[in-house]
Protein backbone atom coordinates (compact mmCIF):
# COMPACT_ATOMS: atom_id res chain seq x y z
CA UNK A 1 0.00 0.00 0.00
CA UNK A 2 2.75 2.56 0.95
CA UNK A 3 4.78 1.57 -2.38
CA UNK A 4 1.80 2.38 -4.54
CA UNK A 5 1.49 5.43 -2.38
CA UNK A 6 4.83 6.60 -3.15
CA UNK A 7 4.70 5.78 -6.99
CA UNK A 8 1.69 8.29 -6.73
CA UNK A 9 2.91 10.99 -5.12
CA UNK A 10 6.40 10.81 -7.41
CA UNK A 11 3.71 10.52 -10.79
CA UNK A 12 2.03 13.29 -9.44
CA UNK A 13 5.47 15.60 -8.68
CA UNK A 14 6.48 14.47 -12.44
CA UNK A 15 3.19 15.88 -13.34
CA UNK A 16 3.43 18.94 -11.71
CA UNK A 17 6.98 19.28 -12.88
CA UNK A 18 6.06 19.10 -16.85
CA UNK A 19 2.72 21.37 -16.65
CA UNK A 20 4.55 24.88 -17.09
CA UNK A 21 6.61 23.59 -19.98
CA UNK A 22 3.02 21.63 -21.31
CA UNK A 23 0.79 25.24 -20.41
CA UNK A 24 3.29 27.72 -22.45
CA UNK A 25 4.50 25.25 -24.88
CA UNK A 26 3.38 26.54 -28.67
CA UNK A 27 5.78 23.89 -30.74
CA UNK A 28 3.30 21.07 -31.34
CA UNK A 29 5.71 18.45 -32.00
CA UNK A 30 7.62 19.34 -28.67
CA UNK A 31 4.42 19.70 -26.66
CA UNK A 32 3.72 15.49 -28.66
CA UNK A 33 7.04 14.66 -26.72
CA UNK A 34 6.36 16.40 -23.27
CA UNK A 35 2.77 14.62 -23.13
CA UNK A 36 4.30 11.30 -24.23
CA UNK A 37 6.87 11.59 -21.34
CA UNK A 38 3.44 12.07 -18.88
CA UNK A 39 1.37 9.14 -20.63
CA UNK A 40 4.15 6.40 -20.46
CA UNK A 41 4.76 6.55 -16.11
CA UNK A 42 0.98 6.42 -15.75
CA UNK A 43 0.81 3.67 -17.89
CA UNK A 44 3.28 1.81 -16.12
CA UNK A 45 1.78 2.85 -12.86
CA UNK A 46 -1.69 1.39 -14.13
CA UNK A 47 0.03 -1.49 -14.64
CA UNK A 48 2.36 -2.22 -12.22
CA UNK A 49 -0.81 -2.80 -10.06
CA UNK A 50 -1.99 -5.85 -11.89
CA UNK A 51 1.55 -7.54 -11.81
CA UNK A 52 1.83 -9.90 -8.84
CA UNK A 53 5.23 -8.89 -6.68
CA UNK A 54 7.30 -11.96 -5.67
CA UNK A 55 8.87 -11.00 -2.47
């Protein structure tokens, strides 16, 4: 519970971190790149809940 808590809270500083650049952003192929960058960690964190942790 606490890891997924953690992945959250670093997503959401990511997040954060990228909107500025995203908001003021007018090249369209850059802004492709910058919202790529955000989709592909909150895929992962999507998915990293299904996987089954061997510890």
């Amino acid at each position: 519970m606490t890891k997924r808590l953690i992945q959250f809270i670093a997503l959401l500083m990511l997040g954060l971190f990228f909107l500025p650049y995203i908001w003021k952003l007018k090249q369209v192929d850059l802004l492709v790149i910058l919202i790529m960058g955000m989709v592909l960690p909150i895929y992962d964190f999507i998915t990293s809940g299904e996987k089954k942790e061997i510890e």
